[in-house]
Protein backbone atom coordinates (compact mmCIF):
# COMPACT_ATOMS: atom_id res chain seq x y z
CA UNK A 1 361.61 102.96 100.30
CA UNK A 2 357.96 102.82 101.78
CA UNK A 3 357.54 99.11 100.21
CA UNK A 4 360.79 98.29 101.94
CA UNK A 5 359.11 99.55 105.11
CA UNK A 6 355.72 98.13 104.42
CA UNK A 7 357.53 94.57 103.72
CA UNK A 8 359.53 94.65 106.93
CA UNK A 9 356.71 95.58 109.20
CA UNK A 10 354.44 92.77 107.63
CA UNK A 11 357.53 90.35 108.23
CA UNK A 12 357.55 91.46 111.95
CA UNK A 13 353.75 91.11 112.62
CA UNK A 14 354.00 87.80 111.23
CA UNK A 15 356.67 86.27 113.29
CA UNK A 16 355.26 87.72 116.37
CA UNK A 17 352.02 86.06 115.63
CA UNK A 18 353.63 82.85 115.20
CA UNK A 19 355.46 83.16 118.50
CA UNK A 20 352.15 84.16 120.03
CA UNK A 21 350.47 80.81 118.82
CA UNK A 22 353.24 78.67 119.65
CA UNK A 23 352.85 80.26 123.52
CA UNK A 24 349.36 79.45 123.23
CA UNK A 25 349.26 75.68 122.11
CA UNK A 26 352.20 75.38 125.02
CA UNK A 27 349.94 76.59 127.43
CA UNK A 28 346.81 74.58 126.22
CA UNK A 29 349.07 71.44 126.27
CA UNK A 30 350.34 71.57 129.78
CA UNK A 31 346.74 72.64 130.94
CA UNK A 32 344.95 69.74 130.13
CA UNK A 33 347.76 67.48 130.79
CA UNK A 34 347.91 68.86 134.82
CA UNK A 35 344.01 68.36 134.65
CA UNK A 36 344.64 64.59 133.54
CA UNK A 37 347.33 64.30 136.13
CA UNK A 38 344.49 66.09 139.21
CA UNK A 39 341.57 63.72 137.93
CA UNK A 40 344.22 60.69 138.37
CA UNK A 41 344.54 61.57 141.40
CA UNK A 42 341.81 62.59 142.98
CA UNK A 43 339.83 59.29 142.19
CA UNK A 44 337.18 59.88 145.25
CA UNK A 45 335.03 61.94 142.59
CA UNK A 46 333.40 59.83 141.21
CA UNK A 47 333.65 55.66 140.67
CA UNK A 48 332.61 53.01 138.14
CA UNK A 49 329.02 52.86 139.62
CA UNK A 50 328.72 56.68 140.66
CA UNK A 51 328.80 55.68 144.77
CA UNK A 52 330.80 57.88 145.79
CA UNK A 53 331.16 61.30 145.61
CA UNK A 54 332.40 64.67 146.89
CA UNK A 55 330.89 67.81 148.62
CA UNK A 56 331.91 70.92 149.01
CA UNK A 57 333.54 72.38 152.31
CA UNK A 58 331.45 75.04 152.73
CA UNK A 59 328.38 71.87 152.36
CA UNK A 60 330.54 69.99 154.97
CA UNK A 61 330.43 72.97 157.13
CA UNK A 62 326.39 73.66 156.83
CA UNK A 63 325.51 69.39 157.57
CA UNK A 64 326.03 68.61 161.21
CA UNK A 65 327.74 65.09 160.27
CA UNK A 66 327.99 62.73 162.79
CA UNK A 67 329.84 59.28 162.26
CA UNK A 68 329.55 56.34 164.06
CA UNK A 69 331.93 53.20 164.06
CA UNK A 70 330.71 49.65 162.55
CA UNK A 71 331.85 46.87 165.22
CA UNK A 72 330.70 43.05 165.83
CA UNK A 73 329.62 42.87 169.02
CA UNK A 74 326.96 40.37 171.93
CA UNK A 75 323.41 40.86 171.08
CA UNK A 76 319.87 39.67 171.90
CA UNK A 77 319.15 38.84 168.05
CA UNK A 78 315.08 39.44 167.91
CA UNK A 79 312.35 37.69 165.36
CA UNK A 80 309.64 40.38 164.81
CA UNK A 81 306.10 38.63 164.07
CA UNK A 82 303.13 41.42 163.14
CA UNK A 83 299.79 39.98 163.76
CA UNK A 84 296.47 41.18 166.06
CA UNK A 85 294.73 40.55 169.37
CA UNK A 86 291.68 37.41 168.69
CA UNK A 87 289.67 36.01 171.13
CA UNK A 88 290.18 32.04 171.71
CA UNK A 89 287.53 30.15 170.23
CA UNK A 90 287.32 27.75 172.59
CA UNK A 91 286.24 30.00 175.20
CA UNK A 92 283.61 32.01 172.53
CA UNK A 93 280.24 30.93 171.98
CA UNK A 94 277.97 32.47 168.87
CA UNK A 95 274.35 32.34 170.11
CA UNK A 96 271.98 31.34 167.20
CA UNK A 97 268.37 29.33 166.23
CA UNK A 98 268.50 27.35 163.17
CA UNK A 99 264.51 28.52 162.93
CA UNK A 100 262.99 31.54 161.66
CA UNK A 101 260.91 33.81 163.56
CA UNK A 102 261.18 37.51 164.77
CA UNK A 103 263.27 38.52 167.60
CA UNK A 104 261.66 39.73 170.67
CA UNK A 105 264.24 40.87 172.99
CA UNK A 106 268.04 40.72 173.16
CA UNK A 107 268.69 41.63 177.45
CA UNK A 108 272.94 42.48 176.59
CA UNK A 109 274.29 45.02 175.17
CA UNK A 110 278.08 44.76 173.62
CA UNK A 111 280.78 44.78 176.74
CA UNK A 112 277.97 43.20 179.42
CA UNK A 113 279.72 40.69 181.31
CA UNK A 114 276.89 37.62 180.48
CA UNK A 115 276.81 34.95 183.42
CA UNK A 116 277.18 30.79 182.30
CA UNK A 117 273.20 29.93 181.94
CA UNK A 118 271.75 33.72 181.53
CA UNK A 119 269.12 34.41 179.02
CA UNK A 120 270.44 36.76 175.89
CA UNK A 121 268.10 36.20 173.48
CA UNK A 122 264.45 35.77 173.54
CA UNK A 123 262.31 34.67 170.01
CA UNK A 124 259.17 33.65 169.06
CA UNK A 125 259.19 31.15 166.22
CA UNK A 126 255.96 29.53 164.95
CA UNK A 127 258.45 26.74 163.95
CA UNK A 128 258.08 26.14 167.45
CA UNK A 129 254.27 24.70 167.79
CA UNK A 130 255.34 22.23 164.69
CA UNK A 131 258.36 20.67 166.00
CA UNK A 132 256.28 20.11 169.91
CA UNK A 133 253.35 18.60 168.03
CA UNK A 134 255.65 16.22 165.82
CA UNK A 135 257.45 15.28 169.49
CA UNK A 136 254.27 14.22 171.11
CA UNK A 137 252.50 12.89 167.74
CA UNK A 138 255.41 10.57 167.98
CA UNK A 139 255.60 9.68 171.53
CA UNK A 140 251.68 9.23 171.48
CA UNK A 141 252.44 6.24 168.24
CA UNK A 142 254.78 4.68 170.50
CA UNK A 143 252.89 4.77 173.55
CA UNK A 144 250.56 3.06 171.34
CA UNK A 145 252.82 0.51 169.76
CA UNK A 146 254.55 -0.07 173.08
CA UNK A 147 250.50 -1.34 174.24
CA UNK A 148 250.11 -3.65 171.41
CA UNK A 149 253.20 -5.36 171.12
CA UNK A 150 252.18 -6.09 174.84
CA UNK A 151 248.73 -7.36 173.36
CA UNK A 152 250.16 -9.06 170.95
CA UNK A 153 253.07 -10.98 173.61
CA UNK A 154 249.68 -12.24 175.79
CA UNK A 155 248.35 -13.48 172.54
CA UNK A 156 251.25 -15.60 171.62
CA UNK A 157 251.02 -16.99 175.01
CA UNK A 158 247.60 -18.48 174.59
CA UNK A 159 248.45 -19.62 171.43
CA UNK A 160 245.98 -17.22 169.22
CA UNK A 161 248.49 -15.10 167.82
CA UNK A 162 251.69 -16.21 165.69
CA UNK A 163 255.78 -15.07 167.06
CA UNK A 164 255.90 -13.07 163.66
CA UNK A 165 253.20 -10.86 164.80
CA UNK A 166 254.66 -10.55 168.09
CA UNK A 167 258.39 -9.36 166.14
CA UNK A 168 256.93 -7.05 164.11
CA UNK A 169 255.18 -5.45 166.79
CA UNK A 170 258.08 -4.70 168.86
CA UNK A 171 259.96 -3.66 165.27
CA UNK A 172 257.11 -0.88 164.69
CA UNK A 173 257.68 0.16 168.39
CA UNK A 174 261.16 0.25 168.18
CA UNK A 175 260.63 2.64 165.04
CA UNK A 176 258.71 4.83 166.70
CA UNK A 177 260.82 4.87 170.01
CA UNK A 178 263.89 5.98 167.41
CA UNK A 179 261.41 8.78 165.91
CA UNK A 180 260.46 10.09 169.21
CA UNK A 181 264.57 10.51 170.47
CA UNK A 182 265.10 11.97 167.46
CA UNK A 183 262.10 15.16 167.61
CA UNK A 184 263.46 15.22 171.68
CA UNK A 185 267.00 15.82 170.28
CA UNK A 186 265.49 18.60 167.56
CA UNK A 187 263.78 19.78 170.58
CA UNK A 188 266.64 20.48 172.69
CA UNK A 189 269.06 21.64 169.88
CA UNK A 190 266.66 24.59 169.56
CA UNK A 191 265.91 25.45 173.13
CA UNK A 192 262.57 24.27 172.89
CA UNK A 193 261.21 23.05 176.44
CA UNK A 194 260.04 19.46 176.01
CA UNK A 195 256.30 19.27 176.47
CA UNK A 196 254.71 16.69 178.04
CA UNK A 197 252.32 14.71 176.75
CA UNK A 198 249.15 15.68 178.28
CA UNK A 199 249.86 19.02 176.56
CA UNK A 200 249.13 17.03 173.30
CA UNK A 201 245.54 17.83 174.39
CA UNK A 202 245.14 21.52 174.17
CA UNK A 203 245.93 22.52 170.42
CA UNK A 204 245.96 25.84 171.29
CA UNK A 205 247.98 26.03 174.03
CA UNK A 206 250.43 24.83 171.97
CA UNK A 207 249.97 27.55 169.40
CA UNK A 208 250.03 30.07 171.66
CA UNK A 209 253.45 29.07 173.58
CA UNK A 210 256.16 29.83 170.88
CA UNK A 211 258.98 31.85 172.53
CA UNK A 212 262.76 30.63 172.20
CA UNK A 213 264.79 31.39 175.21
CA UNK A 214 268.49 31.15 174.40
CA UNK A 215 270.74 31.04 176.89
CA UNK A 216 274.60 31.29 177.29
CA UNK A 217 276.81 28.52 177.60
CA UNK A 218 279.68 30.21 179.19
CA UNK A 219 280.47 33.15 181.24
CA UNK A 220 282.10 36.00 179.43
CA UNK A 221 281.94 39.44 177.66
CA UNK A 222 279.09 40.18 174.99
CA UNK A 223 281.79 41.35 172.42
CA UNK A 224 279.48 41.62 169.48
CA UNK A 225 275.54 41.98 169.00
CA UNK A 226 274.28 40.79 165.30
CA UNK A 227 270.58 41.64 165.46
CA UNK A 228 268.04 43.98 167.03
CA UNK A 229 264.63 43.38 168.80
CA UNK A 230 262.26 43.47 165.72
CA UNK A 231 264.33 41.78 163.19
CA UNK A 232 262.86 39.33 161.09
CA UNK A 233 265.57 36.36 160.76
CA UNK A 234 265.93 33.46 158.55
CA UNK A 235 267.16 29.85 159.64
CA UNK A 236 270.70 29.42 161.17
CA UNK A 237 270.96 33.27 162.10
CA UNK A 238 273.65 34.16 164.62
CA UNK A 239 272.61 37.24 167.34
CA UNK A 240 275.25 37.36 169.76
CA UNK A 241 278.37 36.33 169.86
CA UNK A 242 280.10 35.81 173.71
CA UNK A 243 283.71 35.50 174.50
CA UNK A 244 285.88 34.64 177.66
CA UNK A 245 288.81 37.42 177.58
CA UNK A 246 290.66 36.17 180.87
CA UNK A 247 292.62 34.52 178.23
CA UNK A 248 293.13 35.89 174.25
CA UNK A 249 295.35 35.11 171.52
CA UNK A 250 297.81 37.22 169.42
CA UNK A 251 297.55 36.02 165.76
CA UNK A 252 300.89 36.10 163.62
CA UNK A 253 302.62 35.25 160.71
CA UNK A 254 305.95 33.71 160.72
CA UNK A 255 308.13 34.04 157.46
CA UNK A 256 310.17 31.05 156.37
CA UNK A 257 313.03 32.53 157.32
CA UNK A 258 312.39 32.92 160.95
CA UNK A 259 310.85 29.01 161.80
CA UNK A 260 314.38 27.76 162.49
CA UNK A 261 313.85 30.19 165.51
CA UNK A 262 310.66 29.53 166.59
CA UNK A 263 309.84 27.04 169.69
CA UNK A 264 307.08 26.18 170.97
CA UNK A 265 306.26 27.29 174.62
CA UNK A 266 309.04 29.58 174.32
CA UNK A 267 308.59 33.53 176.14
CA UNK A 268 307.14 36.17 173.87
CA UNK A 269 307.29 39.56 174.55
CA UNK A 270 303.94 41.53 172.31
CA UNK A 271 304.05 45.38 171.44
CA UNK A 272 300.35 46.34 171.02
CA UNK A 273 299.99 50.05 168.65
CA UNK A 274 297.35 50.91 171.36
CA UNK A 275 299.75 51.01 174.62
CA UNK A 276 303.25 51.96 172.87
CA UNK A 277 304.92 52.16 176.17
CA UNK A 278 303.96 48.45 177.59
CA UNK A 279 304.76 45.19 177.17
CA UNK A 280 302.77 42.09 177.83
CA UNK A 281 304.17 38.67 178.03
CA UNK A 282 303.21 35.72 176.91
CA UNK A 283 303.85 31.75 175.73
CA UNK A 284 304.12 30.51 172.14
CA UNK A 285 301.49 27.93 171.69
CA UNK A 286 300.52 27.08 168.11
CA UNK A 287 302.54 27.12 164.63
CA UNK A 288 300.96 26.11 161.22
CA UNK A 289 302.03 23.36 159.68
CA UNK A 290 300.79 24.63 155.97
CA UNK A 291 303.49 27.38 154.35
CA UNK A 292 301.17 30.06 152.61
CA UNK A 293 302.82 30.25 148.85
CA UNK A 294 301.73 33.57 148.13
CA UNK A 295 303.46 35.21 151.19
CA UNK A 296 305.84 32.76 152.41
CA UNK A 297 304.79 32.93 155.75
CA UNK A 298 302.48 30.55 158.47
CA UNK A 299 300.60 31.07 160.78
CA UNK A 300 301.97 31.34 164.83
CA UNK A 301 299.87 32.32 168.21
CA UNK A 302 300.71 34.01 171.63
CA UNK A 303 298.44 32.68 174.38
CA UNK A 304 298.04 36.17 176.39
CA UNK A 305 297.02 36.30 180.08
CA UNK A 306 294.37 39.75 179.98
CA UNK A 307 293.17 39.71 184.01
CA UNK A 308 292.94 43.39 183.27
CA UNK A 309 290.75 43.26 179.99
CA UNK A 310 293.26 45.60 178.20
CA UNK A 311 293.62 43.35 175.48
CA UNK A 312 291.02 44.12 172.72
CA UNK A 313 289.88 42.61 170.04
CA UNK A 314 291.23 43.51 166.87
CA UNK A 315 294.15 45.33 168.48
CA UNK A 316 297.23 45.29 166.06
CA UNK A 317 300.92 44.78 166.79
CA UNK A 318 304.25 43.18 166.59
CA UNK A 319 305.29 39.88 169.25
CA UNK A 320 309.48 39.98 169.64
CA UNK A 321 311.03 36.20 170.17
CA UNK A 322 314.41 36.64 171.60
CA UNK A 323 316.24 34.02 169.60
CA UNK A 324 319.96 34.49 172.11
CA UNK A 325 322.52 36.15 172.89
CA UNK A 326 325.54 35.70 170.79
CA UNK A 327 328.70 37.14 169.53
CA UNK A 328 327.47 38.23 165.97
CA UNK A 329 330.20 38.02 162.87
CA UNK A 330 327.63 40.42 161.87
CA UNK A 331 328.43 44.34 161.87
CA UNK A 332 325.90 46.00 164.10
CA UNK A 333 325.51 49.72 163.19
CA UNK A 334 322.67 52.41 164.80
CA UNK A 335 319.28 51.90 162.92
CA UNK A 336 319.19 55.17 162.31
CA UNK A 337 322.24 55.11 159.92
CA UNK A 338 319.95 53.04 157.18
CA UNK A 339 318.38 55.15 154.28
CA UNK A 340 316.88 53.53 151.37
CA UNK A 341 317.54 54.21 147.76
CA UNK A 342 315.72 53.24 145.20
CA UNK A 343 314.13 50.59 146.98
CA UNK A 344 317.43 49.28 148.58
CA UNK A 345 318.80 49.53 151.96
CA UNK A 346 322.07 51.25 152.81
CA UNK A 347 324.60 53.75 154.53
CA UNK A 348 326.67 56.37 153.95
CA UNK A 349 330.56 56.12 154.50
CA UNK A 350 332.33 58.51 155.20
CA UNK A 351 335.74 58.43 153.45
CA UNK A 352 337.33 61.76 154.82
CA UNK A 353 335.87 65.29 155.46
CA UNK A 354 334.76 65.34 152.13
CA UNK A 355 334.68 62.49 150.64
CA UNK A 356 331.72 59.75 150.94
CA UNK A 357 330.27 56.50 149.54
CA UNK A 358 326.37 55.11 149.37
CA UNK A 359 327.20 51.41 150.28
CA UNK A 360 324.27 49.26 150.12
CA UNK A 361 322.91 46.19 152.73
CA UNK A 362 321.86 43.32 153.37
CA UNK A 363 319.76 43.51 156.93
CA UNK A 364 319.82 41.13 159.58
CA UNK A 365 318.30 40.97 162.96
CA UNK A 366 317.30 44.01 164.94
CA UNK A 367 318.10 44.61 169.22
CA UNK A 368 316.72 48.34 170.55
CA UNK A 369 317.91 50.88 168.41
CA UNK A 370 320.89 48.34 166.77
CA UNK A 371 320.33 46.36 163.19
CA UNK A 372 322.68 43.87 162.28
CA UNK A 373 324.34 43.65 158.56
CA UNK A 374 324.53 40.35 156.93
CA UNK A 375 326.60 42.20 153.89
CA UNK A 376 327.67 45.23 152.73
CA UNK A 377 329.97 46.51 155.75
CA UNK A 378 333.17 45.91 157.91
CA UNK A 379 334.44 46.10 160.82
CA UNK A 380 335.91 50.11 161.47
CA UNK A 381 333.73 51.28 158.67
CA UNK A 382 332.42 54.82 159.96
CA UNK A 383 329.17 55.04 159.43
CA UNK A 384 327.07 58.62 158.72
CA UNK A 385 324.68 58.32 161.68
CA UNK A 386 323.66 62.15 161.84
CA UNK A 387 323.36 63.87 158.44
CA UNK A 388 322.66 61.31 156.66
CA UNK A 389 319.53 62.57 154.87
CA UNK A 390 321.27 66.01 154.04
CA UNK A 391 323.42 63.46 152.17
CA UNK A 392 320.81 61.66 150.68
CA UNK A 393 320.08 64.73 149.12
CA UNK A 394 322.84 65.45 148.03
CA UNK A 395 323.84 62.10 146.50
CA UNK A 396 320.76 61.88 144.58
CA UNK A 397 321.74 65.40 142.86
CA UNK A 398 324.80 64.09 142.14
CA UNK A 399 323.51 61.21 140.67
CA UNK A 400 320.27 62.72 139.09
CA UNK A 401 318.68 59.74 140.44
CA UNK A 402 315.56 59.62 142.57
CA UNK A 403 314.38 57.44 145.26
């Protein structure tokens, strides 16, 4: 009787455990199958490439998400040229000696205003004594050959001296006349008062008188100083050097892309870092002709009107050609929208509350605070304008990437 019992009981257990596993694998079954059937359709999760994604609501409710429409619309389209504030070298003059000698005096400092003729720089040069001696050495030989070819002309006259003697006379004269322009020229190249030739007389005096006045050629602004009284300078040394800043340059480089837009002549509008909140107009005057290789670019100038003397030397900044206005096919979208990625330029989208892509693209022209898009976007796209980095954030979590 108890194994009956014992038998029967086991039996029971036994069928109620299979019951309880056939429950189970039911259960299982239908559980994964409803989660195949939610990921199928909930296909904002994630895509092929990862793009876009979902947040939470309670992350929807903490980022202050703004969105802002894509549309084509009229724009000034803008070329943006960096470059810096030069001085015009045809109004600068570099004030130099090609002789060596020791620098007595130097009467500007950087920033005088220098008048056309002033003295800057005063030297003293023994180079000096040598090149007045060889001047009047050689005017002295053709003051001499200029007599006897004169002699010599009488001669031929009364027959006691032949015509050859008489050309190669005035050959030797004309040799030294030649030598003699050419120590005047040397004379005057290096500032060197010509001295006349009764000075040829006193030795010493010319020993003793070997200063170098150099003057300015134009009237301008001392803008740098190269030397100091004392200085012991070689040949060709520059002191000074003087510039005209009524009128200055700003020095860019165009890219390839932008020449199609350039003109010559045409209105330029430069941003200097200096004075943020100004403007200064001016013309385009000058682009290259040679295409750099390593950059792409060439070179382009802005003549600049400076009355005020604002514009400095060296200043750095950015000249904007307006290239038209035109109705862009291109999707203009707030600059502020743009993030970067990984080195690539893009938005966010904003499928619905919480749902959003990472788009990437391609950049075009720029007006104010609007960029255009070459590629990438549409027209009724919304566009993350505020929030976007809290996204950025978030994105690169969910796609343990990082910038």
């Amino acid at each position: 009787m108890n194994n009956k019992i014992k038998i029967l009981i086991f039996s029971t257990i036994l069928c109620v455990s299979f019951v309880l596993y056939y429950f189970y694998q039911k259960n299982t079954q239908s559980s994964k199958t409803l989660n195949s059937m939610s990921l199928n359709e909930n296909p904002l999760k994630e895509n092929e490439n990862g793009n876009i994604f979902q947040i939470t609501e309670d992350s929807r409710y903490k980022i202050p998400i703004q969105i802002a429409d894509a549309s084509s619309e009229a724009f000034n389209s803008s070329v943006e040229l960096t470059g810096e504030i030069t001085a015009d070298p045809d109004t600068t003059q570099t004030i130099g000696t090609r002789l060596k000698g020791k620098v007595l005096e130097i009467r500007k400092k950087e920033g005088d205003f220098v008048r056309k003729g002033e003295v800057i720089v005063v030297m003293d040069s023994t180079e000096v004594a040598r090149l007045k001696s060889k001047y009047l050495t050689s005017l002295a030989k053709l003051e001499a050959t200029q007599k006897n070819t004169e002699r010599i002309k009488e001669l031929v006259k009364i027959k006691l001296a032949a015509d050859q003697e008489a050309r190669n006379a005035e050959a030797e004269s004309l040799t030294w006349e030649m030598e003699v322009k050419a120590d005047k020229e040397n004379l005057i190249m290096n500032e060197i008062p010509i001295p006349k030739s009764n000075d040829s007389s006193s030795s010493s005096n010319l020993q003793q008188n070997t200063k170098i006045y150099l003057r300015s050629n134009i009237s301008g602004t001392l803008i740098t100083r190269h030397v100091t009284p004392g200085n012991i300078v070689a040949e060709n040394t520059v002191f000074v050097t003087i510039a005209n800043l009524n009128t200055v340059w700003f020095a860019a480089r165009a890219f390839e892309d932008d020449l199609k837009y350039l003109k010559l002549g045409q209105e330029v509008n430069v941003e200097l870092n200096a004075y943020p909140d100004q403007k200064f107009t001016g013309k385009l005057s000058y682009i290259g002709s040679t295409l750099e290789k390593e950059t792409r670019s060439i070179p382009a100038r802005i003549t600049l009107s400076n009355p005020k003397q604002e514009l400095k030397i060296g200043l750095f900044g950015k000249a904007l050609l307006n290239v038209g206005s035109v109705l862009q096919d291109k999707i203009l979208i707030p600059d502020s929208c743009v993030l970067t990625i990984n080195g690539k330029d893009g938005v966010f989208i904003q499928l619905n509350d919480l749902n959003y892509e990472w788009r990437e693209i391609k950049l075009g022209g720029t007006q104010g605070q609007l960029v255009a898009i070459e590629e990438g976007l549409k027209n009724g796209d919304k566009i993350v304008s505020n929030g976007a980095y809290s996204l950025k954030a978030l994105y690169l979590k969910h796609t343990f990437g990082e910038e």
